[in-house]
Protein backbone atom coordinates (compact mmCIF):
# COMPACT_ATOMS: atom_id res chain seq x y z
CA UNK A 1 3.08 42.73 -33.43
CA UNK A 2 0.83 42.66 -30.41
CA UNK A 3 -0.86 39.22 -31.31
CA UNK A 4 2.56 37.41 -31.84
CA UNK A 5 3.04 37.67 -28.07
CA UNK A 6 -0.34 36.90 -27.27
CA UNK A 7 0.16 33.26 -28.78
CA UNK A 8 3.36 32.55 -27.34
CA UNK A 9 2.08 33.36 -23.68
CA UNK A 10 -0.66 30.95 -24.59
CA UNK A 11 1.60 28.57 -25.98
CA UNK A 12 3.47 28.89 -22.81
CA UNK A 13 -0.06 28.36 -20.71
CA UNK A 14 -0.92 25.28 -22.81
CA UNK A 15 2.46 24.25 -22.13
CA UNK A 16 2.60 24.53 -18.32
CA UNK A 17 -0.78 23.02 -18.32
CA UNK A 18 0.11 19.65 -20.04
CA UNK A 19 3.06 19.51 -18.22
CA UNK A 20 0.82 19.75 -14.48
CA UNK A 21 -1.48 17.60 -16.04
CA UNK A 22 1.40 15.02 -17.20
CA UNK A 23 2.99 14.92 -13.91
CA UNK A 24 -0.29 14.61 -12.21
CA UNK A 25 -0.64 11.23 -14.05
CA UNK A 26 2.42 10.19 -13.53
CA UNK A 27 1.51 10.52 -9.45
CA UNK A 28 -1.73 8.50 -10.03
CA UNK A 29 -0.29 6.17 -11.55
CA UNK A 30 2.60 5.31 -9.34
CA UNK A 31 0.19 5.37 -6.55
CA UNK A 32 -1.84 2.91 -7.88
CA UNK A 33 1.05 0.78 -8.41
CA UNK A 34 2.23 1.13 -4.62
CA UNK A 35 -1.40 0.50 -3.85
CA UNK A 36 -1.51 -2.97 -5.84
CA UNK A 37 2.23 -3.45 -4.48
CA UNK A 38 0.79 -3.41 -0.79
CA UNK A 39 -2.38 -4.87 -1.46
CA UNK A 40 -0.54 -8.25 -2.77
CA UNK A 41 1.89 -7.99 0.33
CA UNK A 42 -1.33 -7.43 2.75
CA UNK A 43 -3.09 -10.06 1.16
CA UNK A 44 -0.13 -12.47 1.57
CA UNK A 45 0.32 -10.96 5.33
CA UNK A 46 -3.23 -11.59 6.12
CA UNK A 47 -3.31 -15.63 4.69
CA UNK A 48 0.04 -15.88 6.48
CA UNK A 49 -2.03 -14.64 9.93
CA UNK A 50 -5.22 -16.34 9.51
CA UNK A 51 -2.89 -19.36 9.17
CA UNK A 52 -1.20 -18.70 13.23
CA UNK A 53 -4.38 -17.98 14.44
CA UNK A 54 -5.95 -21.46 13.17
CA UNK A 55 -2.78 -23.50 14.41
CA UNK A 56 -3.32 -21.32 17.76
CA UNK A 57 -6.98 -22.27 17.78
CA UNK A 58 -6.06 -25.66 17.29
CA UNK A 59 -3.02 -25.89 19.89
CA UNK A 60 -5.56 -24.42 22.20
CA UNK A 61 -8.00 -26.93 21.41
CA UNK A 62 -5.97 -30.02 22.06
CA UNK A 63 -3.97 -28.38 25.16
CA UNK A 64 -0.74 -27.72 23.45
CA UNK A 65 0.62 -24.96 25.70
CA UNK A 66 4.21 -24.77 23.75
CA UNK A 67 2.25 -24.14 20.66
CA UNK A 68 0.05 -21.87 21.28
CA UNK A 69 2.65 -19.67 23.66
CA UNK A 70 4.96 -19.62 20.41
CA UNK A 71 2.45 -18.95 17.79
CA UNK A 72 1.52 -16.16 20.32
CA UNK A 73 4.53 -14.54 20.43
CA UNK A 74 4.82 -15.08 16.47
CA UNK A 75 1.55 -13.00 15.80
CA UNK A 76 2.22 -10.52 18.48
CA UNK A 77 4.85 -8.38 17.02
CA UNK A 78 2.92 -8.50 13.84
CA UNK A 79 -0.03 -6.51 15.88
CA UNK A 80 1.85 -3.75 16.97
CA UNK A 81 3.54 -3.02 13.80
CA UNK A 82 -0.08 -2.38 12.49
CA UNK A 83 -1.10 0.03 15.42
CA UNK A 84 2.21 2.05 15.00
């Protein structure tokens, strides 16, 4: 009689185990694909800025104030976004 219980509280062990183990996965997993979600949208954020900043270089280069005061103003906002 004694052993019967023995085997379902083990059961019930196993069983809680998988389950942390399952949901565990499940976290990893979704993480990674947030991680690869941002990376592509940081990636695409980061060609997007190193775009500005050439046509700023470039307005600055050949003296085109209006330019390079609105490409400015387009990269700024981006900046503190990051830093908050």
């Amino acid at each position: 009689g004694k052993e019967g219980g023995a085997d379902v509280a083990l059961d019930e062990l196993r069983h809680r185990e998988e389950m942390a183990e399952r949901a565990k996965r499940k976290k990893r997993e979704e993480q990674q694909l947030l991680l690869a979600g941002m990376t592509a949208e940081k990636r695409e954020e980061m060609k997007n800025q190193a775009r500005l900043r050439h046509e700023m270089n470039v307005a600055y280069k050949t003296g085109d104030d209006e330019t390079r005061k609105r490409l400015e103003r387009r990269l700024a906002p981006e900046v503190d976004q990051h830093l908050r």
